[in-house]
PDB file of N, CA and C in Angstrom:
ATOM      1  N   UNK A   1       0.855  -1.177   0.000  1.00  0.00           N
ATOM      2  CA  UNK A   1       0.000   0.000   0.000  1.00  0.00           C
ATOM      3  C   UNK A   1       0.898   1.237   0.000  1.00  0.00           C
ATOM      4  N   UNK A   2       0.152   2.132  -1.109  1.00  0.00           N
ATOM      5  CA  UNK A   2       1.386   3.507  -0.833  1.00  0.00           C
ATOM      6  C   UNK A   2       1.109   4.294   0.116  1.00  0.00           C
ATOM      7  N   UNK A   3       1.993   4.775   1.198  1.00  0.00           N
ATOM      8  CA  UNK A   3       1.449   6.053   1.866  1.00  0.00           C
ATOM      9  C   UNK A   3       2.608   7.178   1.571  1.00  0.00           C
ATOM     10  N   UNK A   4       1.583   7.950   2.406  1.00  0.00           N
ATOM     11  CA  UNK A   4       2.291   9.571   2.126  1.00  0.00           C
ATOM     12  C   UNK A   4       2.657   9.877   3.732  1.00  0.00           C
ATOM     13  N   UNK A   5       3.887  10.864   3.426  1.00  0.00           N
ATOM     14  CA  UNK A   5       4.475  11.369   4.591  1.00  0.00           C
ATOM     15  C   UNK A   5       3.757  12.422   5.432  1.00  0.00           C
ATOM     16  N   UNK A   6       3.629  12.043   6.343  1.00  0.00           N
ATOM     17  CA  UNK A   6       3.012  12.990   7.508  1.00  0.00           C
ATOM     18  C   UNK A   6       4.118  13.503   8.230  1.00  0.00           C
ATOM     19  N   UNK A   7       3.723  15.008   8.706  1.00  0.00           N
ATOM     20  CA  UNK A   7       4.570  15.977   9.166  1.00  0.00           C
ATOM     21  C   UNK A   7       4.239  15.722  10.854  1.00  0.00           C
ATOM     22  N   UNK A   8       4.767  14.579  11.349  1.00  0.00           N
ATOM     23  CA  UNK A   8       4.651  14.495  12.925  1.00  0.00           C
ATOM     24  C   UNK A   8       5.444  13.508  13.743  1.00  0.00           C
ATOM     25  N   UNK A   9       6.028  13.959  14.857  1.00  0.00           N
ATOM     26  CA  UNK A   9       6.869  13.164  15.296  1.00  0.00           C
ATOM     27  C   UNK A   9       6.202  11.935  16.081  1.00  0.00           C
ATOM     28  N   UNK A  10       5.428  11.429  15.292  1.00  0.00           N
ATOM     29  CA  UNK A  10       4.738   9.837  16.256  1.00  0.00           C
ATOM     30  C   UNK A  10       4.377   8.963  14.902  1.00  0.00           C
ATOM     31  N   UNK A  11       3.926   9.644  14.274  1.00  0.00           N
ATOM     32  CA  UNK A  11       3.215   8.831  12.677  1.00  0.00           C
ATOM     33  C   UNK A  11       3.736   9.460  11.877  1.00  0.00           C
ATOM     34  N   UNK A  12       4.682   8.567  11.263  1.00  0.00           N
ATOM     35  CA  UNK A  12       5.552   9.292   9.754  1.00  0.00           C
ATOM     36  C   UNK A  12       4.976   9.338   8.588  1.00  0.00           C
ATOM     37  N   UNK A  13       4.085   7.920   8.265  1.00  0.00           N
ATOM     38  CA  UNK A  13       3.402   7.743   6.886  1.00  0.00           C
ATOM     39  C   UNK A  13       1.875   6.796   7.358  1.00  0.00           C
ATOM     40  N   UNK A  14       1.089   7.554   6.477  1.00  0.00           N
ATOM     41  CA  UNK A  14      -0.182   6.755   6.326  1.00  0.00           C
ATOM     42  C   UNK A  14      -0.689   6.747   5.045  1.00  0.00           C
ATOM     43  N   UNK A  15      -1.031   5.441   4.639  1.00  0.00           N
ATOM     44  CA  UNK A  15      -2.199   4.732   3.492  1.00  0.00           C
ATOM     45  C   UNK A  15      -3.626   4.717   3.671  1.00  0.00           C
ATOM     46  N   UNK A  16      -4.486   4.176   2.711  1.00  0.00           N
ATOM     47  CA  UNK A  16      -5.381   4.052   2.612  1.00  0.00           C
ATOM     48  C   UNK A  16      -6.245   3.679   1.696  1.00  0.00           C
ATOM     49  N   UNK A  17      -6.419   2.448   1.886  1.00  0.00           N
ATOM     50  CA  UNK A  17      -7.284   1.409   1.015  1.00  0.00           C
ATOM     51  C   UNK A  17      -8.903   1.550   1.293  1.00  0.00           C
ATOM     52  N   UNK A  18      -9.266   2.937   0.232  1.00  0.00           N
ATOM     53  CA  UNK A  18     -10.987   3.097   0.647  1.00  0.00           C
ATOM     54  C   UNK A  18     -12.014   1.585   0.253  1.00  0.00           C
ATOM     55  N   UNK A  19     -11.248   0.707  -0.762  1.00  0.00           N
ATOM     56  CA  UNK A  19     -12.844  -0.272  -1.101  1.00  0.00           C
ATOM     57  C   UNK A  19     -12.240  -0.856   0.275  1.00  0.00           C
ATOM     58  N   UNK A  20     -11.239  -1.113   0.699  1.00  0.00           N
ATOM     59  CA  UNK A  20     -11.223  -2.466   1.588  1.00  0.00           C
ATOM     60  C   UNK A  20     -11.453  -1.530   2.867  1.00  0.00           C
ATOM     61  N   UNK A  21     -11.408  -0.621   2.884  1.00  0.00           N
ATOM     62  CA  UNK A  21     -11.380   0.229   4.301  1.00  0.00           C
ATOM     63  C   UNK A  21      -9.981  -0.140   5.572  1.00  0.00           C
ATOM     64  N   UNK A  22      -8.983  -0.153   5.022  1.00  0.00           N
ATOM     65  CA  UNK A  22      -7.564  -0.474   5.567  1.00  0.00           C
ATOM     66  C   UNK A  22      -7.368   0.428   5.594  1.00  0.00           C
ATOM     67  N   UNK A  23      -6.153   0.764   6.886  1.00  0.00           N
ATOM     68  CA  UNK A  23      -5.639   2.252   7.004  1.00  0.00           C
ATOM     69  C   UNK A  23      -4.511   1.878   7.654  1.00  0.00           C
ATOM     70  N   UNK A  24      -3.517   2.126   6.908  1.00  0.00           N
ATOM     71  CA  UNK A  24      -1.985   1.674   7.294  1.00  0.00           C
ATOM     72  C   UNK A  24      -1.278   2.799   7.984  1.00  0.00           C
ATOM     73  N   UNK A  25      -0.436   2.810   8.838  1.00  0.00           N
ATOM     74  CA  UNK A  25       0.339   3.689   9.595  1.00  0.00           C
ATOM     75  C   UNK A  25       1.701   3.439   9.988  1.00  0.00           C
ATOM     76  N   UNK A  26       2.753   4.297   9.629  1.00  0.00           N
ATOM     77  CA  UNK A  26       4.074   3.790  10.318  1.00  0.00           C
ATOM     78  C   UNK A  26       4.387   4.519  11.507  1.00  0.00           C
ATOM     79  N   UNK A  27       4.779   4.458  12.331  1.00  0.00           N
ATOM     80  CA  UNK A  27       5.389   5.031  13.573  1.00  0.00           C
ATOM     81  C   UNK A  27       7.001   5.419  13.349  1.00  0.00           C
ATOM     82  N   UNK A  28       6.875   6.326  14.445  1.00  0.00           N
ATOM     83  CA  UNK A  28       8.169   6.621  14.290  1.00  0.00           C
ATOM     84  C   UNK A  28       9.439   5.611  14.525  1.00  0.00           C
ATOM     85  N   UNK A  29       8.940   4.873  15.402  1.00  0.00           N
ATOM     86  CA  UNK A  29       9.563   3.487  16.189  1.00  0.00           C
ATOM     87  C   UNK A  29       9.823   2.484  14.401  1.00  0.00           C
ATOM     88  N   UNK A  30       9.612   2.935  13.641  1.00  0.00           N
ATOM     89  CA  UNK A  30       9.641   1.866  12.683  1.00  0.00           C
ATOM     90  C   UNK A  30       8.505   0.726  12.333  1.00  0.00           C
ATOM     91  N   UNK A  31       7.954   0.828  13.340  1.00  0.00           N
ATOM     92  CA  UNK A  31       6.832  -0.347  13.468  1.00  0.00           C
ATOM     93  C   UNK A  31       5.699  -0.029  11.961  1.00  0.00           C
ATOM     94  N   UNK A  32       5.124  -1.128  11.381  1.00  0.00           N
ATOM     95  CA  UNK A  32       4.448  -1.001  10.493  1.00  0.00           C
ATOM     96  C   UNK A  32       2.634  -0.782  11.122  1.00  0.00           C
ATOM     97  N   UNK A  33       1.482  -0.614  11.388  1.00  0.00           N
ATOM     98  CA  UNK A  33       0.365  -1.364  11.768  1.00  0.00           C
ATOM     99  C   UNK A  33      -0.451  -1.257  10.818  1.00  0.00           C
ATOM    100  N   UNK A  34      -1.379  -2.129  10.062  1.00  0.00           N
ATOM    101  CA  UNK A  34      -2.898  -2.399   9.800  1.00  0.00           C
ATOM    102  C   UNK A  34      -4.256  -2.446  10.128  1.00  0.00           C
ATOM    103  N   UNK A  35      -4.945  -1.526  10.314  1.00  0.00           N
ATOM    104  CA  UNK A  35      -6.020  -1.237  10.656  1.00  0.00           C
ATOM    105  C   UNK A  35      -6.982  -1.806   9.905  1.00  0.00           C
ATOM    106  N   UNK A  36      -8.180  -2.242   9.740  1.00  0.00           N
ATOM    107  CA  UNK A  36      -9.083  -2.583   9.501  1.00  0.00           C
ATOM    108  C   UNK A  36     -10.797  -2.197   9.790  1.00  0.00           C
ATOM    109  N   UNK A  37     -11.696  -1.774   8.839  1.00  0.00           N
ATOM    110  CA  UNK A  37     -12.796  -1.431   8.960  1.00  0.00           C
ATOM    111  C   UNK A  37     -13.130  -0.036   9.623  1.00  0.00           C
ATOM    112  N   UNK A  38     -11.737   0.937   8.835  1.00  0.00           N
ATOM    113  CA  UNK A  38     -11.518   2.108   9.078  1.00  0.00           C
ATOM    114  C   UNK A  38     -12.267   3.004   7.817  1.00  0.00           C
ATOM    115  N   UNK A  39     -13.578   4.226   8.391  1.00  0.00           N
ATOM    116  CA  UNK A  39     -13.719   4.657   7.545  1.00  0.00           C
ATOM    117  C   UNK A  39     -12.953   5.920   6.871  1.00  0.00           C
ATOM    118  N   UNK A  40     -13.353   6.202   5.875  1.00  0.00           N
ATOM    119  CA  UNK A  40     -12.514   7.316   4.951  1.00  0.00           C
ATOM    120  C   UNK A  40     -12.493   8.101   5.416  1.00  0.00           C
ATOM    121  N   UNK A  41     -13.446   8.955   6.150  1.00  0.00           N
ATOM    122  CA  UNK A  41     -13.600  10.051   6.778  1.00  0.00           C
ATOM    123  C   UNK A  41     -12.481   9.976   8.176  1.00  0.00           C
ATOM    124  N   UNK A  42     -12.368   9.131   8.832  1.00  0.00           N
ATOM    125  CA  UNK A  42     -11.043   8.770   9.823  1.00  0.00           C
ATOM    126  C   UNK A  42      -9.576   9.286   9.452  1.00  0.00           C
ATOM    127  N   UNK A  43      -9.910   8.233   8.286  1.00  0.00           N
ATOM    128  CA  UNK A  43      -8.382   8.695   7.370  1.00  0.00           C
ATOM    129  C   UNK A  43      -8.033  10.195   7.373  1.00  0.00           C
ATOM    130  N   UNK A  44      -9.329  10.328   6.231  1.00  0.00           N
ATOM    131  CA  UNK A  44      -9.126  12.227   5.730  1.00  0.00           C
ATOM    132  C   UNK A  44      -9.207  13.066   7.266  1.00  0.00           C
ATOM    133  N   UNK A  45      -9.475  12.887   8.087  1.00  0.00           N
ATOM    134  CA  UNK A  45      -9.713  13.796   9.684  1.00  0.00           C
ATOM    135  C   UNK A  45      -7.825  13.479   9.996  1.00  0.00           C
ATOM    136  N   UNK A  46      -7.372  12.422  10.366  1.00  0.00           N
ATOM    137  CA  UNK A  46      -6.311  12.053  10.269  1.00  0.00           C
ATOM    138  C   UNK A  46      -5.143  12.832   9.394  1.00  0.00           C
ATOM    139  N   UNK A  47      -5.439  12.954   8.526  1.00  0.00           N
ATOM    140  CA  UNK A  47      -4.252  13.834   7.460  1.00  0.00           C
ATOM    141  C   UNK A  47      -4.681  15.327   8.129  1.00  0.00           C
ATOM    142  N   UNK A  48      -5.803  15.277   8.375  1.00  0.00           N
ATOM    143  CA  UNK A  48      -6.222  17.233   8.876  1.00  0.00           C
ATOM    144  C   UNK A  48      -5.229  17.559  10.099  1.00  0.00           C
ATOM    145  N   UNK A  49      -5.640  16.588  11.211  1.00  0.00           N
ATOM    146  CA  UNK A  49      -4.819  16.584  12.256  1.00  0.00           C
ATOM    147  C   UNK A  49      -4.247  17.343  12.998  1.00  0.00           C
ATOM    148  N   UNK A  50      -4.260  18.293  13.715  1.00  0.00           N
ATOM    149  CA  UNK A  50      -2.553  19.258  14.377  1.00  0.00           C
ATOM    150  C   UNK A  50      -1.867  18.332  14.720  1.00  0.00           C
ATOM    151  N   UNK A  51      -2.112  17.501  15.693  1.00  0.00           N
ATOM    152  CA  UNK A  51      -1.399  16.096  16.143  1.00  0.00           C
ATOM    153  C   UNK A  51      -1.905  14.769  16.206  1.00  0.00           C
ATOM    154  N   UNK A  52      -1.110  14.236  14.845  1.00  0.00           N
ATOM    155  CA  UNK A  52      -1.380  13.234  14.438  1.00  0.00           C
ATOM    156  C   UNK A  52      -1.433  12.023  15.221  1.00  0.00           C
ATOM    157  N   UNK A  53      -0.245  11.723  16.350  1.00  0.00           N
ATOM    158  CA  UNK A  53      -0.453  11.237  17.342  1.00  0.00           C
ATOM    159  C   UNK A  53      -1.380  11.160  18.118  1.00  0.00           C
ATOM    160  N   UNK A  54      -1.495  12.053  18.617  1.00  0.00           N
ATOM    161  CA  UNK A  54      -3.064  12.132  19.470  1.00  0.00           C
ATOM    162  C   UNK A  54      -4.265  11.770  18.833  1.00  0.00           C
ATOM    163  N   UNK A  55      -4.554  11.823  17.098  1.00  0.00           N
ATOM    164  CA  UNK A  55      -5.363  11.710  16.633  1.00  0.00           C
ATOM    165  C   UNK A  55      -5.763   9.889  16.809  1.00  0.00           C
ATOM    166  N   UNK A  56      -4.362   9.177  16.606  1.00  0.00           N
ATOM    167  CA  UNK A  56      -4.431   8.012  16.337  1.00  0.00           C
ATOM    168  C   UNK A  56      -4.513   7.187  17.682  1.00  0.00           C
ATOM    169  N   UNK A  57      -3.869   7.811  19.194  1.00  0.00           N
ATOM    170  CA  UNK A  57      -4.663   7.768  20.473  1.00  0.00           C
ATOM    171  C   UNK A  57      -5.895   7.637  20.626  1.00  0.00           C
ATOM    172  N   UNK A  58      -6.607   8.482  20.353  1.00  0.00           N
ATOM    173  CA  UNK A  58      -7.995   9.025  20.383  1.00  0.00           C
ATOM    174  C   UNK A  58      -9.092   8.059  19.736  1.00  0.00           C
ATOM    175  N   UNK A  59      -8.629   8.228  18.065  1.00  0.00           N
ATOM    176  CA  UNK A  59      -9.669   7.992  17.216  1.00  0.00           C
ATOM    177  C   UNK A  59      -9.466   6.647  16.496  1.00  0.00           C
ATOM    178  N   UNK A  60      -8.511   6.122  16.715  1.00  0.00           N
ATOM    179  CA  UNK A  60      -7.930   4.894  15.996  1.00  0.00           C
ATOM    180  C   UNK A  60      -7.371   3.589  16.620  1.00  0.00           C
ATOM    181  N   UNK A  61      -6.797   3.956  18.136  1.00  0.00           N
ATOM    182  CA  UNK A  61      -6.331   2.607  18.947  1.00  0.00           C
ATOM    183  C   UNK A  61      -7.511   2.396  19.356  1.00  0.00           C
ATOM    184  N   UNK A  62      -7.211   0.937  19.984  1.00  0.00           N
ATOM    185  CA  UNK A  62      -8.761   0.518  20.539  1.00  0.00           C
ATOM    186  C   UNK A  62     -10.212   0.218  19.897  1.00  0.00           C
ATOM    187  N   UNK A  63     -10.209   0.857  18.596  1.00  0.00           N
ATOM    188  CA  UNK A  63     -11.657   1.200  18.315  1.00  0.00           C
ATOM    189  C   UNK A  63     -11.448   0.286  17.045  1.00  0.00           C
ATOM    190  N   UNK A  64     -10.522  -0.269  16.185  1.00  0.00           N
ATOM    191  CA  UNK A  64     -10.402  -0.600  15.118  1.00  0.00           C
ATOM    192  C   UNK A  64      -9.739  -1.658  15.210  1.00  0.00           C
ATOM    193  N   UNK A  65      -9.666  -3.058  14.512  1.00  0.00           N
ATOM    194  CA  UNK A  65      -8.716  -4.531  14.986  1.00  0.00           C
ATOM    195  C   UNK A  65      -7.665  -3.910  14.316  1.00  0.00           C
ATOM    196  N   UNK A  66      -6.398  -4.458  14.382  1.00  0.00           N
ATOM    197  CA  UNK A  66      -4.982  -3.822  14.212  1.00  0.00           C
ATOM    198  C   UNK A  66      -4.542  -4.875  13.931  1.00  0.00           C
ATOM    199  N   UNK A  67      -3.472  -5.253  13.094  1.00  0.00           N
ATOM    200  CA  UNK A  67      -2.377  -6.426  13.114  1.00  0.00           C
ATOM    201  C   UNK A  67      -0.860  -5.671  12.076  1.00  0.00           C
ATOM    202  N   UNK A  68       0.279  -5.976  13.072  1.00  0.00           N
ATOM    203  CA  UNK A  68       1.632  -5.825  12.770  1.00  0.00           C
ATOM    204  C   UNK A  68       2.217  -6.119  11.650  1.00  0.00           C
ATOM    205  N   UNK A  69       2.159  -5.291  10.919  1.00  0.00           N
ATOM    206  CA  UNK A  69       2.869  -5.447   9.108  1.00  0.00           C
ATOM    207  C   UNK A  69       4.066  -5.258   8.690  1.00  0.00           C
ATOM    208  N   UNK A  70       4.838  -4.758  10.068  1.00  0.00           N
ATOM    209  CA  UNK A  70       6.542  -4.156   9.586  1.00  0.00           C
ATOM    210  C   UNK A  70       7.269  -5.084   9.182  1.00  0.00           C
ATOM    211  N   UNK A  71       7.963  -4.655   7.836  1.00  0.00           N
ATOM    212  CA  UNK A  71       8.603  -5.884   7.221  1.00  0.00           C
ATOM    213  C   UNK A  71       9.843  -6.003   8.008  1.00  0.00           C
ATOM    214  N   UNK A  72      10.138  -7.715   7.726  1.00  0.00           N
ATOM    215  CA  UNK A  72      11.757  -7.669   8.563  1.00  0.00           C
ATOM    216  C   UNK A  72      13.152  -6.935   8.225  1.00  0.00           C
ATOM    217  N   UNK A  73      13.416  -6.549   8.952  1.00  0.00           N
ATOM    218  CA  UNK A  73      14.655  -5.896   8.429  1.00  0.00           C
ATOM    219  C   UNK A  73      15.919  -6.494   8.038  1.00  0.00           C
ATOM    220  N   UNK A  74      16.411  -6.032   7.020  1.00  0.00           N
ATOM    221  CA  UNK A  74      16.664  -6.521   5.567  1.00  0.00           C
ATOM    222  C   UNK A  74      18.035  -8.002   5.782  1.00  0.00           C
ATOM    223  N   UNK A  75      18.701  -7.583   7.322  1.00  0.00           N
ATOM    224  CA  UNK A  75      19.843  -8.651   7.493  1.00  0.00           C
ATOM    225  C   UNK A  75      19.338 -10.169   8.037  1.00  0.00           C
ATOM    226  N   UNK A  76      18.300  -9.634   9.006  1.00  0.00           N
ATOM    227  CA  UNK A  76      17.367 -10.611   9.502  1.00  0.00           C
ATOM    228  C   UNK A  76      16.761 -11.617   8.127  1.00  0.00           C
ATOM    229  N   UNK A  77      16.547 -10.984   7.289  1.00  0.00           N
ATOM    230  CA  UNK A  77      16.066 -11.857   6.061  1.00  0.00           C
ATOM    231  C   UNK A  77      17.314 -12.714   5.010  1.00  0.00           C
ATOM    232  N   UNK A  78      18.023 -11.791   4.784  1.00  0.00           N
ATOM    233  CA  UNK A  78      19.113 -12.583   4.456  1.00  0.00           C
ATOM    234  C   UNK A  78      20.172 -13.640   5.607  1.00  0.00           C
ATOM    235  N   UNK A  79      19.826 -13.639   6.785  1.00  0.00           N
ATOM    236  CA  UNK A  79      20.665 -14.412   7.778  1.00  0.00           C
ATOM    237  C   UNK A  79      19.159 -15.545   7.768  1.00  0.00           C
ATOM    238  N   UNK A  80      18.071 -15.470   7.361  1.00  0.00           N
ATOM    239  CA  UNK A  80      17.284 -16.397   7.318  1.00  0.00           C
ATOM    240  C   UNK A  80      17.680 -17.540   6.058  1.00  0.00           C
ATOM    241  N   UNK A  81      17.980 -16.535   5.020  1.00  0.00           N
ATOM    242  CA  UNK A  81      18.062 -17.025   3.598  1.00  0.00           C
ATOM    243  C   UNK A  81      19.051 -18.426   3.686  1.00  0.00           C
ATOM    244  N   UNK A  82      20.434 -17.217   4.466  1.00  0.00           N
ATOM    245  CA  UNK A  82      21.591 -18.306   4.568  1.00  0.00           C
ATOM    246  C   UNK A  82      21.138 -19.556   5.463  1.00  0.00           C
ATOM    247  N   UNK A  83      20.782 -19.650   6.328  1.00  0.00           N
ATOM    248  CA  UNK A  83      20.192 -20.303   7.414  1.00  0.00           C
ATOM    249  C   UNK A  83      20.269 -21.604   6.672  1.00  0.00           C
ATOM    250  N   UNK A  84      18.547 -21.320   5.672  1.00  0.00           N
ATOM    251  CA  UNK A  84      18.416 -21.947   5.311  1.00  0.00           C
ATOM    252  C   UNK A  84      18.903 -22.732   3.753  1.00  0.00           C
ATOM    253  N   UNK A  85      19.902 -21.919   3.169  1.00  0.00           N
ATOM    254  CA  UNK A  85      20.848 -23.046   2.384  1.00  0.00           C
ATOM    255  C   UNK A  85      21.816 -24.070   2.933  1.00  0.00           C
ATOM    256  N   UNK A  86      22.418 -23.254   3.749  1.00  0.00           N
ATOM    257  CA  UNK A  86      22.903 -24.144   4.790  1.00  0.00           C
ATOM    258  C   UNK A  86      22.048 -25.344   5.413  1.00  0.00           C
ATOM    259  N   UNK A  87      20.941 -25.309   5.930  1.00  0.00           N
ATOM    260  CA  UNK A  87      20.395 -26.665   6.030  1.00  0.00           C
ATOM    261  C   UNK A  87      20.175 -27.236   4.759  1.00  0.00           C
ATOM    262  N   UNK A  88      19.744 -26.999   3.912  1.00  0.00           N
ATOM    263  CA  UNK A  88      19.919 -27.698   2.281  1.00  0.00           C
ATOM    264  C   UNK A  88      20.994 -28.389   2.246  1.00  0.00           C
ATOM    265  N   UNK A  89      22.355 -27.503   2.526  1.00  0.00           N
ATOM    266  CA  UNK A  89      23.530 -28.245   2.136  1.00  0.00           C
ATOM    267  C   UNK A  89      23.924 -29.709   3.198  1.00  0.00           C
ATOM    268  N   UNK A  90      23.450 -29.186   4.155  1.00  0.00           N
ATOM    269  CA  UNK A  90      23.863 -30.343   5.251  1.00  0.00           C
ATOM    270  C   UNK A  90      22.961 -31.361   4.942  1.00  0.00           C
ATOM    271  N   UNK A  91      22.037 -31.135   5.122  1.00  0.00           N
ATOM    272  CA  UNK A  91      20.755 -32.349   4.149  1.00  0.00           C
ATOM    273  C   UNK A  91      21.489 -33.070   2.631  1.00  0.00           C
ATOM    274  N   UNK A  92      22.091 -32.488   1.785  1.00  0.00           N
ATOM    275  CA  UNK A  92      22.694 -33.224   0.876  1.00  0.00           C
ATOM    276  C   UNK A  92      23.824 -33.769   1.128  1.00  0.00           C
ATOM    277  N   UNK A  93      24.667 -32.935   1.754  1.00  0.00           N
ATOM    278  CA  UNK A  93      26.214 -33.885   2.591  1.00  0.00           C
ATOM    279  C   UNK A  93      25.527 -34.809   2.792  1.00  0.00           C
ATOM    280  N   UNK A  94      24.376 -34.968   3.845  1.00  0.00           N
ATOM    281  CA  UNK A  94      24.724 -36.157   4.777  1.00  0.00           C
ATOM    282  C   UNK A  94      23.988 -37.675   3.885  1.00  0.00           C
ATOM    283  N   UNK A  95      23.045 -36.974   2.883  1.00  0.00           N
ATOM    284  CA  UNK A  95      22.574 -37.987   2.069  1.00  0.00           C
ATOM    285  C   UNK A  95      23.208 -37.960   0.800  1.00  0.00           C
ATOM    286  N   UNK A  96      24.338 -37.634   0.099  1.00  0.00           N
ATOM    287  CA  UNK A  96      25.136 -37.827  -0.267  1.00  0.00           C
ATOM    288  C   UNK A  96      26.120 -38.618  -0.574  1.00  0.00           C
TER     289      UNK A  96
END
């Protein structure tokens, strides 16, 4: 989902998927979240905002199901990658 940069030190970027009613948010912490059965008008009040933080306190925790979308960061995925060739390879050594 694309988002756009928000001018606030708690929520850097937010999306928004109007047919599905998703409303994506990054934190400053890096963290990704997914909102669900968020209406448009939330969103657009949200971009209005003075403080976007507070907005998403207020009008968005609690009130909407949420689930954690931040992708892994990028060494964590490649130390997975290797991980797992390395078990490949030991699996063929040993049946080999």
């Amino acid at each position: 989902m694309e988002r756009v940069q928000l001018a606030s030190s708690a929520v850097t970027s937010a999306g928004y998927d109007a047919e599905a009613q998703i409303l994506e948010l990054e934190f400053s912490s890096g963290r990704v979240y997914r909102y669900e059965g968020v209406p448009r008008g939330t969103y657009e009040w949200l971009l209005r905002a003075p403080s976007k933080g507070g907005y998403v306190a207020r009008m968005i925790n609690d009130r909407y199901p949420y689930r954690d979308v931040t992708p892994p960061p990028p060494a964590a995925t490649q130390d997975l990658a290797e991980a797992l060739r390395a078990s490949l390879r030991e699996l063929q050594r040993r049946d080999g």
